[in-house]
PDB file of N, CA and C in Angstrom:
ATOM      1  N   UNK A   1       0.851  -1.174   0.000  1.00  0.00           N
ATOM      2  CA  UNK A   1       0.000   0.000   0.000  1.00  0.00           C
ATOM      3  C   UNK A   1       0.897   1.238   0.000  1.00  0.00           C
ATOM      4  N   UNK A   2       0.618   2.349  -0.998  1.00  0.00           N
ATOM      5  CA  UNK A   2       1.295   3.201  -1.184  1.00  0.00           C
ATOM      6  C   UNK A   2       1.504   4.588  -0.024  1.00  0.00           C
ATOM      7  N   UNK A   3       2.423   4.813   0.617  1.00  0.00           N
ATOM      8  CA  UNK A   3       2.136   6.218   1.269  1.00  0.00           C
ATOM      9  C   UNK A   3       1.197   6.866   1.122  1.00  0.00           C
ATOM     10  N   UNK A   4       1.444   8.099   2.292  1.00  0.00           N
ATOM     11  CA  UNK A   4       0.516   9.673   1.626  1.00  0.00           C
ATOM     12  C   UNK A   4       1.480  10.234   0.617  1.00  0.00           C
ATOM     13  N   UNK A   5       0.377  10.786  -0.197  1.00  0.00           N
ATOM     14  CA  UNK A   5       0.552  11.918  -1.636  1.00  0.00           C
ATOM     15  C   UNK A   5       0.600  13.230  -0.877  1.00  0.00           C
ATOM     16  N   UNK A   6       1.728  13.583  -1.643  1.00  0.00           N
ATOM     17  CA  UNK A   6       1.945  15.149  -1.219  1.00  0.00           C
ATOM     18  C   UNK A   6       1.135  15.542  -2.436  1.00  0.00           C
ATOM     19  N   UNK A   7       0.699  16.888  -1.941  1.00  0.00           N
ATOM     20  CA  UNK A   7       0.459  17.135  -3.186  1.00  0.00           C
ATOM     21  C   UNK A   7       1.270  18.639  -3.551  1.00  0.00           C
ATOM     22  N   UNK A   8       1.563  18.950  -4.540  1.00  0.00           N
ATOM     23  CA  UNK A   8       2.769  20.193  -5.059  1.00  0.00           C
ATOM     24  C   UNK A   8       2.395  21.343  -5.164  1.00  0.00           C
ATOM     25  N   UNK A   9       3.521  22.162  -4.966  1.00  0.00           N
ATOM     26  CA  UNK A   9       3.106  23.246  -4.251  1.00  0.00           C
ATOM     27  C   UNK A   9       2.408  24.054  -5.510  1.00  0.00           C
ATOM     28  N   UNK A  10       3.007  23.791  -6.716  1.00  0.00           N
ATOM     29  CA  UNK A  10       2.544  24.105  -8.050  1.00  0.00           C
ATOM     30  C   UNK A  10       0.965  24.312  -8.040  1.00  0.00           C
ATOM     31  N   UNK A  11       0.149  22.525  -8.049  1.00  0.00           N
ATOM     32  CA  UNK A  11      -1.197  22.542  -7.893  1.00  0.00           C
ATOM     33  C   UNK A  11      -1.709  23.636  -6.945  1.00  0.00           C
ATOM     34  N   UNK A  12      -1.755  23.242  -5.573  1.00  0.00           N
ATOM     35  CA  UNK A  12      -1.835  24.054  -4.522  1.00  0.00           C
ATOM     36  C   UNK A  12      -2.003  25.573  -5.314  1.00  0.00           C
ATOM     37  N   UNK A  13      -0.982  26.288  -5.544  1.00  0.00           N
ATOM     38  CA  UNK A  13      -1.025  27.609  -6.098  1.00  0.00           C
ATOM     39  C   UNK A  13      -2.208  27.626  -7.316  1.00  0.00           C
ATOM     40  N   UNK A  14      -2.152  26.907  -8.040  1.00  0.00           N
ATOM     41  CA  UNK A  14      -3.192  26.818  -9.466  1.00  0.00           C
ATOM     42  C   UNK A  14      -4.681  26.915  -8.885  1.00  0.00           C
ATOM     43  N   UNK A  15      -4.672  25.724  -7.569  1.00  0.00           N
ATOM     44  CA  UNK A  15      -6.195  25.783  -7.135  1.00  0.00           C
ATOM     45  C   UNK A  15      -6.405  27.195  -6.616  1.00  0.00           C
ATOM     46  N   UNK A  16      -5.613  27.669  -5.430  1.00  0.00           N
ATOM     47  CA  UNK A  16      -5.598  29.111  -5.049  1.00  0.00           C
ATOM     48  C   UNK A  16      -5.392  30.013  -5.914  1.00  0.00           C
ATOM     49  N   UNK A  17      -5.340  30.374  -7.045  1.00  0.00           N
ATOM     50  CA  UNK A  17      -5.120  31.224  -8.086  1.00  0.00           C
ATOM     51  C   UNK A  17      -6.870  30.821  -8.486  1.00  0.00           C
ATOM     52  N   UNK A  18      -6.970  29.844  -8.929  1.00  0.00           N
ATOM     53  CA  UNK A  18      -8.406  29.571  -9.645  1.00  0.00           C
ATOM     54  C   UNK A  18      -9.684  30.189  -8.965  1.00  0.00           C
ATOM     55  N   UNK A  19      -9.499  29.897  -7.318  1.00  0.00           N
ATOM     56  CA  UNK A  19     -10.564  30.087  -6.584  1.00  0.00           C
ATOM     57  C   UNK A  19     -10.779  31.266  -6.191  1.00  0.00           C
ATOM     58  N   UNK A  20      -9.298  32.493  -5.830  1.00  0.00           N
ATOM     59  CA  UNK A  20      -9.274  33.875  -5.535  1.00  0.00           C
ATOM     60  C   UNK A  20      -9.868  34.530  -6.884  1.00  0.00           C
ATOM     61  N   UNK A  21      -9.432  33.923  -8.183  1.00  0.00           N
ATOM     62  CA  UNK A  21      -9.615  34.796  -8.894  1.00  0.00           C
ATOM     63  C   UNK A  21     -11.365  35.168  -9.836  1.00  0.00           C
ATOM     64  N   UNK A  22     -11.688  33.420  -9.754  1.00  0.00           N
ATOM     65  CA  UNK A  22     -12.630  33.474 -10.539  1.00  0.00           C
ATOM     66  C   UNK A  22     -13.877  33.768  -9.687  1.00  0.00           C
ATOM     67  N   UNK A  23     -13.722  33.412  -8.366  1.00  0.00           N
ATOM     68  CA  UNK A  23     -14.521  34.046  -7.030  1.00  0.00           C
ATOM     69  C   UNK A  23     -14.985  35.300  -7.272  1.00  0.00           C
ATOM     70  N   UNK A  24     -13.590  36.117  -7.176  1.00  0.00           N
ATOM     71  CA  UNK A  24     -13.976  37.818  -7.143  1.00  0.00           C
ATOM     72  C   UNK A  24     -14.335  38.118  -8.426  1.00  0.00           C
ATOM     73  N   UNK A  25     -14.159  37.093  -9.753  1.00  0.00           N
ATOM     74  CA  UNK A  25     -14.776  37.755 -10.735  1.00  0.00           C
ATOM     75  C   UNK A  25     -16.446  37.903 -10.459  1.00  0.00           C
ATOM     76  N   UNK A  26     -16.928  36.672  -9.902  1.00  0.00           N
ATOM     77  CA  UNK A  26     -18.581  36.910  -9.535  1.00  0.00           C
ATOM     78  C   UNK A  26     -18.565  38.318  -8.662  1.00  0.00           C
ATOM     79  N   UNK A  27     -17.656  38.442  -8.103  1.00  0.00           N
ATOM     80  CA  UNK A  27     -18.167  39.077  -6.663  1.00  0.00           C
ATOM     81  C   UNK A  27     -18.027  40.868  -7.841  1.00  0.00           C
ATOM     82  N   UNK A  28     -17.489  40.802  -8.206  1.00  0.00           N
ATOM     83  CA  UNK A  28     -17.299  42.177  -8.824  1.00  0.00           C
ATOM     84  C   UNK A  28     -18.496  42.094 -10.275  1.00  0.00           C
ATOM     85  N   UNK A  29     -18.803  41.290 -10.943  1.00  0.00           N
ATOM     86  CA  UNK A  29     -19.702  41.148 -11.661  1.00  0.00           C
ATOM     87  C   UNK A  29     -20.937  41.585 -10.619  1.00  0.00           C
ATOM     88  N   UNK A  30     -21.301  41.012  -9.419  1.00  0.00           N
ATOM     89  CA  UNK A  30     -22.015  41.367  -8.658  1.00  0.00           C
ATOM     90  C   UNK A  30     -22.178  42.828  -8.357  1.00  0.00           C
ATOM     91  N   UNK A  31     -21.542  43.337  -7.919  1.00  0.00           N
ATOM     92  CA  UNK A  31     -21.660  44.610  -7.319  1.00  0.00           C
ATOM     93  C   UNK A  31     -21.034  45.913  -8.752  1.00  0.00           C
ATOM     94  N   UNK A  32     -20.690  45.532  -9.820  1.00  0.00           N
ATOM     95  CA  UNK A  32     -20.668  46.456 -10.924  1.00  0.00           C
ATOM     96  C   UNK A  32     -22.093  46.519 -11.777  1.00  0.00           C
ATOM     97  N   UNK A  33     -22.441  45.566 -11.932  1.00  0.00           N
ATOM     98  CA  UNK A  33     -23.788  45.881 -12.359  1.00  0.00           C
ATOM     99  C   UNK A  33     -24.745  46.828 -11.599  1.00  0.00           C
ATOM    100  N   UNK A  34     -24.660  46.842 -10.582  1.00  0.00           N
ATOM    101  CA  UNK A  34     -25.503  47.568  -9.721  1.00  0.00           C
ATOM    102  C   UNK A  34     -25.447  49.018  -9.824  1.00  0.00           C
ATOM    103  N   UNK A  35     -24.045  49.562 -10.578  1.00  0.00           N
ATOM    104  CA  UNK A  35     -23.769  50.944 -11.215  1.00  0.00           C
ATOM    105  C   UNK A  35     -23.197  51.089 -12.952  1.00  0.00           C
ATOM    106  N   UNK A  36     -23.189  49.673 -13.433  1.00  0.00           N
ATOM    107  CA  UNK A  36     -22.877  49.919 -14.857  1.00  0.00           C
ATOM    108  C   UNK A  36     -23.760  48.970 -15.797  1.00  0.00           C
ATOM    109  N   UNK A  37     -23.761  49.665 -16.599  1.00  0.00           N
ATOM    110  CA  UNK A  37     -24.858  48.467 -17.671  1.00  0.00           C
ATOM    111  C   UNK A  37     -24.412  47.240 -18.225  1.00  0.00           C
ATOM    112  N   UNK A  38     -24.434  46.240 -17.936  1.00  0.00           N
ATOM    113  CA  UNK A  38     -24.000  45.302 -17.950  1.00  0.00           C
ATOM    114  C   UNK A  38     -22.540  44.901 -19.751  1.00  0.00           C
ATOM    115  N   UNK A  39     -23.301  44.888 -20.544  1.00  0.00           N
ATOM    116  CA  UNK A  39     -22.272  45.565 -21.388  1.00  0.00           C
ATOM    117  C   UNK A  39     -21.262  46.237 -21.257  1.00  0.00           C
ATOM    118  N   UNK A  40     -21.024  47.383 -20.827  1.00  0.00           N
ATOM    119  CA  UNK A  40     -20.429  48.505 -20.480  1.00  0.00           C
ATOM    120  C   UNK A  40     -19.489  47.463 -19.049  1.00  0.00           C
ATOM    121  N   UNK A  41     -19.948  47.001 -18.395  1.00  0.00           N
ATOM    122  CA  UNK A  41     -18.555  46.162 -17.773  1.00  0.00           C
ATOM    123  C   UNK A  41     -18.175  45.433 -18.160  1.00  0.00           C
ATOM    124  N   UNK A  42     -18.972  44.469 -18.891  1.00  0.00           N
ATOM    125  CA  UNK A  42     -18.134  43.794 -19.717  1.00  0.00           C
ATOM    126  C   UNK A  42     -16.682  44.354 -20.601  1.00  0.00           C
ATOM    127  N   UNK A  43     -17.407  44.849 -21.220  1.00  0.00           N
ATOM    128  CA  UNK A  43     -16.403  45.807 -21.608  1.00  0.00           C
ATOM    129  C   UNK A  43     -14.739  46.030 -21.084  1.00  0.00           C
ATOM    130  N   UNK A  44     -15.359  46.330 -20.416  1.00  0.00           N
ATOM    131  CA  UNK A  44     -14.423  47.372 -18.410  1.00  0.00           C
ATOM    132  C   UNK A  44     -13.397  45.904 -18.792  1.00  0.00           C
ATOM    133  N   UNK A  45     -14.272  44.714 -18.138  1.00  0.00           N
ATOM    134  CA  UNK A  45     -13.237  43.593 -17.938  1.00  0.00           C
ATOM    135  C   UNK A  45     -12.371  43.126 -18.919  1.00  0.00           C
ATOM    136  N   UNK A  46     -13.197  43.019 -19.704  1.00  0.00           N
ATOM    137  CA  UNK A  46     -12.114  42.306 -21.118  1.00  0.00           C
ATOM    138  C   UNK A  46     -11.044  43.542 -21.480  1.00  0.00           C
ATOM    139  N   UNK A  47     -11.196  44.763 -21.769  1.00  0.00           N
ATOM    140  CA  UNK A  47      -9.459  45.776 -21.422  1.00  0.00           C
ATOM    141  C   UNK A  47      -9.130  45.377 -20.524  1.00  0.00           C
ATOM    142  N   UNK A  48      -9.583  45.574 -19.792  1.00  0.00           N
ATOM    143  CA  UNK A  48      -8.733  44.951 -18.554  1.00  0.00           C
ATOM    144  C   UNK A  48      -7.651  44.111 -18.376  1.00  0.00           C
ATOM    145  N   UNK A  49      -8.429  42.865 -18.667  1.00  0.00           N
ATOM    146  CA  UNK A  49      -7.893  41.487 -18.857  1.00  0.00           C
ATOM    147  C   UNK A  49      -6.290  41.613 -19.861  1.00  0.00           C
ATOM    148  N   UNK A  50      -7.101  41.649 -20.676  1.00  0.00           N
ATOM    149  CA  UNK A  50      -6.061  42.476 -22.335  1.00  0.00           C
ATOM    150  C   UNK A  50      -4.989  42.238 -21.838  1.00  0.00           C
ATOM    151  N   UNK A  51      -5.395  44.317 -21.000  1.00  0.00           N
ATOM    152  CA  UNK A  51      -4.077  45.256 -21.112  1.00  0.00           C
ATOM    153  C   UNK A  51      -2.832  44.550 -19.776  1.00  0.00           C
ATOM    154  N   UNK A  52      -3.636  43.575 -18.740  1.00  0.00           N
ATOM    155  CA  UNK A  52      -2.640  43.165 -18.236  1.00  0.00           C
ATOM    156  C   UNK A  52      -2.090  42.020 -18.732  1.00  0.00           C
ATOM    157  N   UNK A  53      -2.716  41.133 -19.911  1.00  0.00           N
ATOM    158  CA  UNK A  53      -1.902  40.347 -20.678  1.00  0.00           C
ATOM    159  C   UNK A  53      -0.982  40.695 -21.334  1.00  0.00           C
ATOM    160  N   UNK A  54      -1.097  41.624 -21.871  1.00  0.00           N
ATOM    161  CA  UNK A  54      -0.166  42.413 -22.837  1.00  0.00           C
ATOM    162  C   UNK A  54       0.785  42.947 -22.064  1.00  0.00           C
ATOM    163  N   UNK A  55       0.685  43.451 -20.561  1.00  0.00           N
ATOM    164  CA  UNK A  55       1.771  44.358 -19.948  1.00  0.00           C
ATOM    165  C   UNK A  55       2.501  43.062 -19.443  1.00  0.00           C
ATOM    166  N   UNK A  56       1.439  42.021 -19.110  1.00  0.00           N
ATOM    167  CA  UNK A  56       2.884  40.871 -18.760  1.00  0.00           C
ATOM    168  C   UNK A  56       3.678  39.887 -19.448  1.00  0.00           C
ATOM    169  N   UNK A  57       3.252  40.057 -20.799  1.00  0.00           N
ATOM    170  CA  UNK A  57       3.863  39.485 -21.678  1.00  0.00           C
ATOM    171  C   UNK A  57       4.905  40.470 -22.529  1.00  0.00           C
ATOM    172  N   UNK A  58       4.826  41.787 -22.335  1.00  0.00           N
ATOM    173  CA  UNK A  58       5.917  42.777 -22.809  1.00  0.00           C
ATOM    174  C   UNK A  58       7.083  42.415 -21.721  1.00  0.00           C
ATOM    175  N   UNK A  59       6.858  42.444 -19.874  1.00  0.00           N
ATOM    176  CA  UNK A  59       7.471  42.202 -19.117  1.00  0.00           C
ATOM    177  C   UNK A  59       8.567  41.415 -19.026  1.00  0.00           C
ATOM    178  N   UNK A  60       7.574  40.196 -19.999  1.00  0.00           N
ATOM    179  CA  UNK A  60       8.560  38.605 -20.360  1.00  0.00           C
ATOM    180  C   UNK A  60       9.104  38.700 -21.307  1.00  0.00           C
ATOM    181  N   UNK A  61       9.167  39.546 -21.862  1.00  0.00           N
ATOM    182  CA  UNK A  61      10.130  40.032 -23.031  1.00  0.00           C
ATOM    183  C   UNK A  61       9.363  39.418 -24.641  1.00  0.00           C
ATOM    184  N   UNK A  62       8.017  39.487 -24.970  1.00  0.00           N
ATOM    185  CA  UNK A  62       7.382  39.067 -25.747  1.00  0.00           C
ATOM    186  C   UNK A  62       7.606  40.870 -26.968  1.00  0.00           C
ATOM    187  N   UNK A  63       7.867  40.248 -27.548  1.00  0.00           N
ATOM    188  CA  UNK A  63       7.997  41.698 -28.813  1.00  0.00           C
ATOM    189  C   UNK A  63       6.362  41.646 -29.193  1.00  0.00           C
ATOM    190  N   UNK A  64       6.558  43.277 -29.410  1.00  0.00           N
ATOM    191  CA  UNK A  64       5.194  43.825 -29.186  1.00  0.00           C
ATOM    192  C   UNK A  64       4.659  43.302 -30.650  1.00  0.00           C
ATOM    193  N   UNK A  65       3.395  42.937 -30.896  1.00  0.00           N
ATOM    194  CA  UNK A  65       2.672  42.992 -32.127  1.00  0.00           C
ATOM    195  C   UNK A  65       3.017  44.271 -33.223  1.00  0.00           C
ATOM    196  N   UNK A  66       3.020  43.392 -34.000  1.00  0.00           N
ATOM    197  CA  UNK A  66       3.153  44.119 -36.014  1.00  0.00           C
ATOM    198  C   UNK A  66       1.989  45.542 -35.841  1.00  0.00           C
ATOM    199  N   UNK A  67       1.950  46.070 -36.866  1.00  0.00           N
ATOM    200  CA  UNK A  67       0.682  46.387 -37.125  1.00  0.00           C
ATOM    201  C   UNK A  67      -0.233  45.743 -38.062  1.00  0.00           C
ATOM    202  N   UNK A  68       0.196  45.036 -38.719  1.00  0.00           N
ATOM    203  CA  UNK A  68      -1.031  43.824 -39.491  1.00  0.00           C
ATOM    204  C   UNK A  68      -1.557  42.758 -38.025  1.00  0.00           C
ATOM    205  N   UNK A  69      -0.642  42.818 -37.278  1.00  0.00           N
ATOM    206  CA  UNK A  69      -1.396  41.873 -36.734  1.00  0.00           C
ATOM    207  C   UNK A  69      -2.231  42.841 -35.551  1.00  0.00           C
ATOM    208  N   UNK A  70      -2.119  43.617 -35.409  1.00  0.00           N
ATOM    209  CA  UNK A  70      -3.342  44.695 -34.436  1.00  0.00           C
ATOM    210  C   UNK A  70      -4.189  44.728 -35.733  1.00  0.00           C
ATOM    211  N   UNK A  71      -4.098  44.744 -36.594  1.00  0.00           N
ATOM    212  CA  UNK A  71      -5.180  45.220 -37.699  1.00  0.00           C
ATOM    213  C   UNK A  71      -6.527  43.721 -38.221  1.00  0.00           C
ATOM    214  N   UNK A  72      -5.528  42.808 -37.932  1.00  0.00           N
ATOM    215  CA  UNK A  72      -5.921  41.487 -37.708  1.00  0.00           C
ATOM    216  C   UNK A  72      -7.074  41.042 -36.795  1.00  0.00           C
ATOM    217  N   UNK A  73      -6.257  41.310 -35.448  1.00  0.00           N
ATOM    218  CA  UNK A  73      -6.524  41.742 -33.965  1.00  0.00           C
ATOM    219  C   UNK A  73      -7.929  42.171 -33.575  1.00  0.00           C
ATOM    220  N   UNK A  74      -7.945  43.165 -34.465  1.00  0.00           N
ATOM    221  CA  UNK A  74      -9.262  44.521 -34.756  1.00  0.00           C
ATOM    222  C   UNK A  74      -9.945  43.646 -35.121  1.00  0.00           C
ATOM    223  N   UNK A  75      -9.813  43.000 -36.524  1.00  0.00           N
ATOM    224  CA  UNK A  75     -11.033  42.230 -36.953  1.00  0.00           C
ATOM    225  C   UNK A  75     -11.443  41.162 -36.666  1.00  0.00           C
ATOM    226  N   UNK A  76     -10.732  40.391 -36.241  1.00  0.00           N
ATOM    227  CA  UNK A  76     -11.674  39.185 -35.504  1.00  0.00           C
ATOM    228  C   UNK A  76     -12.420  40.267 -34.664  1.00  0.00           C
ATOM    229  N   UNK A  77     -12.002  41.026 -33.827  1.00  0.00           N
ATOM    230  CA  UNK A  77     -13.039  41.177 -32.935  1.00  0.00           C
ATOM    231  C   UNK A  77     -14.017  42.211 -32.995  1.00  0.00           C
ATOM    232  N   UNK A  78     -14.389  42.538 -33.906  1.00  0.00           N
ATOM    233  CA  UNK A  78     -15.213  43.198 -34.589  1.00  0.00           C
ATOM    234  C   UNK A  78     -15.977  42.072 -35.478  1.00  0.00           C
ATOM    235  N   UNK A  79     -15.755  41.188 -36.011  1.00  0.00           N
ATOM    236  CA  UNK A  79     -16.275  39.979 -36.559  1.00  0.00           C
ATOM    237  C   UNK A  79     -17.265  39.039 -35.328  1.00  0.00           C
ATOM    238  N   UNK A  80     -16.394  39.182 -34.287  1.00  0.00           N
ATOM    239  CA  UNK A  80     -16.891  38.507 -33.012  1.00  0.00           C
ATOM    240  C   UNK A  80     -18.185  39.303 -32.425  1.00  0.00           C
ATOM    241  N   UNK A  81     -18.244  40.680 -32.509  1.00  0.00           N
ATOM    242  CA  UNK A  81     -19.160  41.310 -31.993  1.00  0.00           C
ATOM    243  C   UNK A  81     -20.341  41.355 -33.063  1.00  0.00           C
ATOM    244  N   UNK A  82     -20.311  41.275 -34.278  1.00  0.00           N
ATOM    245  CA  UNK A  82     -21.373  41.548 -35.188  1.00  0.00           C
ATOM    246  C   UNK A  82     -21.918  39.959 -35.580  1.00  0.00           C
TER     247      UNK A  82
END
């Protein structure tokens, strides 16, 4: 019969990352609607999201996008919204 399983500190962090984060996303979905039109935070979140993908992937030394590919960029998501 096999020992106890540790389990790594890796997981551990992933579950605590998962649960702080996607938690307070309700909790702020919650209480932004109550002063923004639901759209309109949406909105809010996805820059959001973005601009700190983008600031932490410049961080990691990711070279910034072309301009065909912001132009690209643009249209899927303008394709996505219509």
């Amino acid at each position: 019969m096999p020992g106890p399983r540790r389990f790594p500190l890796p997981l551990i962090a992933a579950f605590f990352a998962l649960y702080v984060i996607w938690g307070s996303t309700y909790l702020v979905i919650r209480i932004g609607v109550e002063y923004w039109p639901p759209l309109l935070l949406a909105g809010i979140r996805f820059c959001t999201a973005g601009a700190l993908m983008y600031a932490f992937l410049r961080w990691r030394g990711v070279p910034a996008p072309t301009w065909a590919q912001w132009k690209a960029a643009g249209m899927i998501g303008i394709l996505l919204l219509t």
